[in-house]
N, C-alpha and C. Protein backbone atom coordinates (compact mmCIF):
# COMPACT_ATOMS: atom_id res chain seq x y z
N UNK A 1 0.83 -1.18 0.00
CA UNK A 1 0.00 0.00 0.00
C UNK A 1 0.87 1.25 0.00
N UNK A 2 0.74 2.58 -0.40
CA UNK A 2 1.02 3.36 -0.68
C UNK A 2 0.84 4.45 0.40
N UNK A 3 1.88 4.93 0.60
CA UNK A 3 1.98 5.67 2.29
C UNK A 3 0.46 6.81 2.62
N UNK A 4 -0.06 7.28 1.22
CA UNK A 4 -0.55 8.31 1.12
C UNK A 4 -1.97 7.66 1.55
N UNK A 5 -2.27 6.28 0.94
CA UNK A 5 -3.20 5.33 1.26
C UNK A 5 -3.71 5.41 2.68
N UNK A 6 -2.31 4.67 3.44
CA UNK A 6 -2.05 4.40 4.94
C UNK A 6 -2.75 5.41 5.30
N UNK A 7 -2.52 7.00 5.28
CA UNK A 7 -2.50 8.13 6.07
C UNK A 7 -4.19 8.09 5.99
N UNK A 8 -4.24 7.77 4.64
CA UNK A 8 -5.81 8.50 4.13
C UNK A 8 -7.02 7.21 5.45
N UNK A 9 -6.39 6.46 5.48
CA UNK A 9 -7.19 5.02 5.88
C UNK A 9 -7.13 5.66 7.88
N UNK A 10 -6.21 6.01 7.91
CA UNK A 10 -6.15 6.47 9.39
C UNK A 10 -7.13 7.76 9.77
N UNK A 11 -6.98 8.52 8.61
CA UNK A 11 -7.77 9.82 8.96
C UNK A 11 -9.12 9.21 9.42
N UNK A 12 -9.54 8.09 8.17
CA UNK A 12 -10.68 8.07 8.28
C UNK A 12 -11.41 7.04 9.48
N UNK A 13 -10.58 6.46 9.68
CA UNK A 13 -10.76 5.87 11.08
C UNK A 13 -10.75 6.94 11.95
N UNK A 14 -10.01 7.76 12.26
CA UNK A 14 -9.97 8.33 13.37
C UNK A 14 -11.58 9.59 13.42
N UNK A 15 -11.87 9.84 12.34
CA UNK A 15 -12.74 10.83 11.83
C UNK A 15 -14.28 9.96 12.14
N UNK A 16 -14.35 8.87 12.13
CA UNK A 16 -15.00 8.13 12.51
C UNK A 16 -15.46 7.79 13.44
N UNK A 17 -13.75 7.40 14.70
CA UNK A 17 -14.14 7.25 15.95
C UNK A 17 -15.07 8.64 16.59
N UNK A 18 -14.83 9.48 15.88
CA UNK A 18 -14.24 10.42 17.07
C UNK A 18 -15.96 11.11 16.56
N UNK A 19 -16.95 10.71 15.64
CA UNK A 19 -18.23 11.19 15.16
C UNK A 19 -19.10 10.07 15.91
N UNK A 20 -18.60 9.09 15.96
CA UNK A 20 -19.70 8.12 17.21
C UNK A 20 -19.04 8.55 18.44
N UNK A 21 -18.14 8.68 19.09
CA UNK A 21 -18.04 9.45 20.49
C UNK A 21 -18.87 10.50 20.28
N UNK A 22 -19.17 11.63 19.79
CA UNK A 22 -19.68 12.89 19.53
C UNK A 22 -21.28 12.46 19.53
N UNK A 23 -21.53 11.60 18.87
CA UNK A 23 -22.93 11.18 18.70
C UNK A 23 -23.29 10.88 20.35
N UNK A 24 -22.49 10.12 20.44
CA UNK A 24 -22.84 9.43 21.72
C UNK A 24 -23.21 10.05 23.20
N UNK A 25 -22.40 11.37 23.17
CA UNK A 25 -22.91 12.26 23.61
C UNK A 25 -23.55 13.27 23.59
N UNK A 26 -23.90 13.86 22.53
CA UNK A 26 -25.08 14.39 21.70
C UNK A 26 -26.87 13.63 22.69
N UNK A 27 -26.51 12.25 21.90
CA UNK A 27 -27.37 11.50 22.57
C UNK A 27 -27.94 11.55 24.42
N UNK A 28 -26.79 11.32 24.72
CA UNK A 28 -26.96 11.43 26.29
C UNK A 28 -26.91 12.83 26.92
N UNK A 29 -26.79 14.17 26.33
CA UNK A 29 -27.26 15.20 26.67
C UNK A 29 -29.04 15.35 26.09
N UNK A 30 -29.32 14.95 24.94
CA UNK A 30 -30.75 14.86 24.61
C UNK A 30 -31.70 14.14 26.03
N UNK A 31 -31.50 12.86 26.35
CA UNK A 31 -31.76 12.36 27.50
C UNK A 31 -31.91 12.59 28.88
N UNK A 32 -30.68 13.55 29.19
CA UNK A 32 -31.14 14.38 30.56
C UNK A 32 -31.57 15.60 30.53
N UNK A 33 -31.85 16.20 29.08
CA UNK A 33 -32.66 16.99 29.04
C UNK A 33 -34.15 16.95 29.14
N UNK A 34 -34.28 15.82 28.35
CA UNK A 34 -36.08 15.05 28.47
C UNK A 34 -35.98 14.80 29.93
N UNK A 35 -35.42 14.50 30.36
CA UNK A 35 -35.81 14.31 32.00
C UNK A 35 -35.91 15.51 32.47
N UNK A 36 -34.77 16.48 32.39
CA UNK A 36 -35.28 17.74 33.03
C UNK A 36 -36.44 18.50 32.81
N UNK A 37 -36.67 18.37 31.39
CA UNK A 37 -38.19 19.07 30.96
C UNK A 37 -38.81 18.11 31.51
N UNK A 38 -38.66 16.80 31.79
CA UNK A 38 -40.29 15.93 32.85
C UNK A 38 -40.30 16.28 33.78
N UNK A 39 -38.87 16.28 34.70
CA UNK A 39 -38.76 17.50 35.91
C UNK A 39 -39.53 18.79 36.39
N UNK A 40 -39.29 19.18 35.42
CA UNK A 40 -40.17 20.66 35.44
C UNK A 40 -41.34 20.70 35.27
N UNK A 41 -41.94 19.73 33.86
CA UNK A 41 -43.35 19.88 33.95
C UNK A 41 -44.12 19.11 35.14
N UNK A 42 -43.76 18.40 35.84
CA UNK A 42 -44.00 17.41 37.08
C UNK A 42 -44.08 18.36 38.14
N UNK A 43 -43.13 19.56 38.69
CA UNK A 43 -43.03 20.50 39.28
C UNK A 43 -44.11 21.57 38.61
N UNK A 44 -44.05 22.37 37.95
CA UNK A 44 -44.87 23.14 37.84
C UNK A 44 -46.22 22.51 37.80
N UNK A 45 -46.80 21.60 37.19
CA UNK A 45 -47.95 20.74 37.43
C UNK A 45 -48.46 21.12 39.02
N UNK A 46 -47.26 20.50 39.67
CA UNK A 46 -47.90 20.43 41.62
C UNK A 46 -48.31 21.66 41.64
N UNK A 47 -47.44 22.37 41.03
CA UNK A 47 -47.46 23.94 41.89
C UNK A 47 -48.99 24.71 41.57
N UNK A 48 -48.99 24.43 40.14
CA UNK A 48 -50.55 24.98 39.53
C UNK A 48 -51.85 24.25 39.94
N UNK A 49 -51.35 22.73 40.03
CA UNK A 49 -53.06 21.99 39.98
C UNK A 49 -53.11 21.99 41.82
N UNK A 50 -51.94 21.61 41.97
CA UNK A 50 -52.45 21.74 43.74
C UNK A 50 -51.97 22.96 44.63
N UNK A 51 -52.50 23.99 44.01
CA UNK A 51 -52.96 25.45 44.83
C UNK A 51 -51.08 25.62 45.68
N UNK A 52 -50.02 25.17 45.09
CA UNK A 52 -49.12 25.33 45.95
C UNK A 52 -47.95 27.12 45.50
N UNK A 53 -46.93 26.80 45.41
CA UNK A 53 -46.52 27.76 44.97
C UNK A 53 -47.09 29.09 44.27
N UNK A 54 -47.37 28.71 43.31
CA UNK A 54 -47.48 29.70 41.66
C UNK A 54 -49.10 29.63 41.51
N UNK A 55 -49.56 30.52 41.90
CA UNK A 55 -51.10 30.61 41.41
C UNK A 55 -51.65 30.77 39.79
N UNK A 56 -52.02 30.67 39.04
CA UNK A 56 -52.48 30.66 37.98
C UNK A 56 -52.69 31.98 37.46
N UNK A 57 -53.62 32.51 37.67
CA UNK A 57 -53.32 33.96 37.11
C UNK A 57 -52.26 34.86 37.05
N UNK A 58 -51.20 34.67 38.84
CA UNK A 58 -49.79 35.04 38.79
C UNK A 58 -48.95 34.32 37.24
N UNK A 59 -48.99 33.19 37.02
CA UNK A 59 -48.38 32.72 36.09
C UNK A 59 -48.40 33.18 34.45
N UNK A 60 -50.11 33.24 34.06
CA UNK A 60 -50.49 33.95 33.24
C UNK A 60 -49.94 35.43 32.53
N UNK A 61 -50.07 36.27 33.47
CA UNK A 61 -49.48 37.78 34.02
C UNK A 61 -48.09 37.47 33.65
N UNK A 62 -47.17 36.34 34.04
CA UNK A 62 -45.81 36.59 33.45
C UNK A 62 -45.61 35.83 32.22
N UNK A 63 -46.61 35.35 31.37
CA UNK A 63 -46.67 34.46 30.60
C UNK A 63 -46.64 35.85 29.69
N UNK A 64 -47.77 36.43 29.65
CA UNK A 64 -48.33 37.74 29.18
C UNK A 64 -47.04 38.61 29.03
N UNK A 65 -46.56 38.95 29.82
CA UNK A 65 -44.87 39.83 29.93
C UNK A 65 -44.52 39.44 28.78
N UNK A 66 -43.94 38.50 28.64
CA UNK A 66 -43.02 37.69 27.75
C UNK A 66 -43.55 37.17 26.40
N UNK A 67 -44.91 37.13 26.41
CA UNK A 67 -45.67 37.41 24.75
C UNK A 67 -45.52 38.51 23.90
N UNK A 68 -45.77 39.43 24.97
CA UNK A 68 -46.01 40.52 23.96
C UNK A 68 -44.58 41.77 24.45
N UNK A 69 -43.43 40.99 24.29
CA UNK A 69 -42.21 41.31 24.60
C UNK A 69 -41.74 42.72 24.91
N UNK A 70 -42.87 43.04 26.41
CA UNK A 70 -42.92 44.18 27.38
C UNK A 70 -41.13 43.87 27.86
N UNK A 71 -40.36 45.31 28.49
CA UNK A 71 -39.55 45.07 29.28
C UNK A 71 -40.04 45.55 30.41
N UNK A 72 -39.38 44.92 31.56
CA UNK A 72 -39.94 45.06 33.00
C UNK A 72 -39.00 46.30 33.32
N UNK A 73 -39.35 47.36 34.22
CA UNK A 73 -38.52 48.42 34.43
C UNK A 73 -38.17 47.67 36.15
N UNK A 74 -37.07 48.23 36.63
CA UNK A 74 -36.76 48.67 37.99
C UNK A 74 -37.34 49.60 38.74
N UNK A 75 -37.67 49.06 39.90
CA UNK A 75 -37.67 50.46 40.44
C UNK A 75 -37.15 51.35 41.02
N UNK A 76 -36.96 52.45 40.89
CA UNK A 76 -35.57 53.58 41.67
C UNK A 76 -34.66 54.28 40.59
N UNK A 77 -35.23 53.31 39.31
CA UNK A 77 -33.69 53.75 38.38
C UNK A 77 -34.81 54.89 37.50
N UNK A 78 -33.89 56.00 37.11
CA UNK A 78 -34.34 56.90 36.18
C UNK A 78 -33.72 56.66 35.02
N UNK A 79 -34.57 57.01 33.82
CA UNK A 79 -34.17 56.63 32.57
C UNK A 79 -32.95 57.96 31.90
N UNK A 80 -32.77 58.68 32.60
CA UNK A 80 -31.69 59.76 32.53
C UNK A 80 -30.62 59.94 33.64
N UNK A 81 -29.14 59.95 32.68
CA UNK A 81 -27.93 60.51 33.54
C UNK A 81 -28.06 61.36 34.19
N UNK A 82 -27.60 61.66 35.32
CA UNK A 82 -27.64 62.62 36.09
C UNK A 82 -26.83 64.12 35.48
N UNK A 83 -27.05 65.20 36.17
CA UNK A 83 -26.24 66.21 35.20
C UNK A 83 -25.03 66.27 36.18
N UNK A 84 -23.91 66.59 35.50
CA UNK A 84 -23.01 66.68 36.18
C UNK A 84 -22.52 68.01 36.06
């Protein structure tokens, strides 16, 4: 075989390994993400259906914020530099 062969045959092994490692964790970050989103919807569930935390209309109200892409102000801060 021809050295240029050799090299080419290695790349592609290695280009290979190294796209199923990558997959492989690709994969297993997809996975504890689905759990965390079951996490959460399992949690917020309690919080809404059984009167705990987060009341429903409170939730709504910040649902609402973030639809119709209001910014929330501070309070105390003025929208002008001071004069110096």
């Amino acid at each position: 075989m021809d050295p240029v062969q050799k090299l080419l045959i290695a790349v592609v092994i290695s280009l290979t390994t190294l796209l199923v490692i990558v997959g492989a964790q690709v994969i297993l970050i997809i996975i504890d993400l689905r759990k965390a989103l079951k996490r959460l919807n399992s949690i917020l569930e309690d919080a809404i259906l059984g009167g705990g935390l987060i009341r429903p209309d409170k939730l709504t109200g910040v649902i609402e914020i973030l639809r119709r892409n209001k910014k929330m102000k501070a309070h105390g801060q003025s929208s002008q530099e001071p004069s110096r």
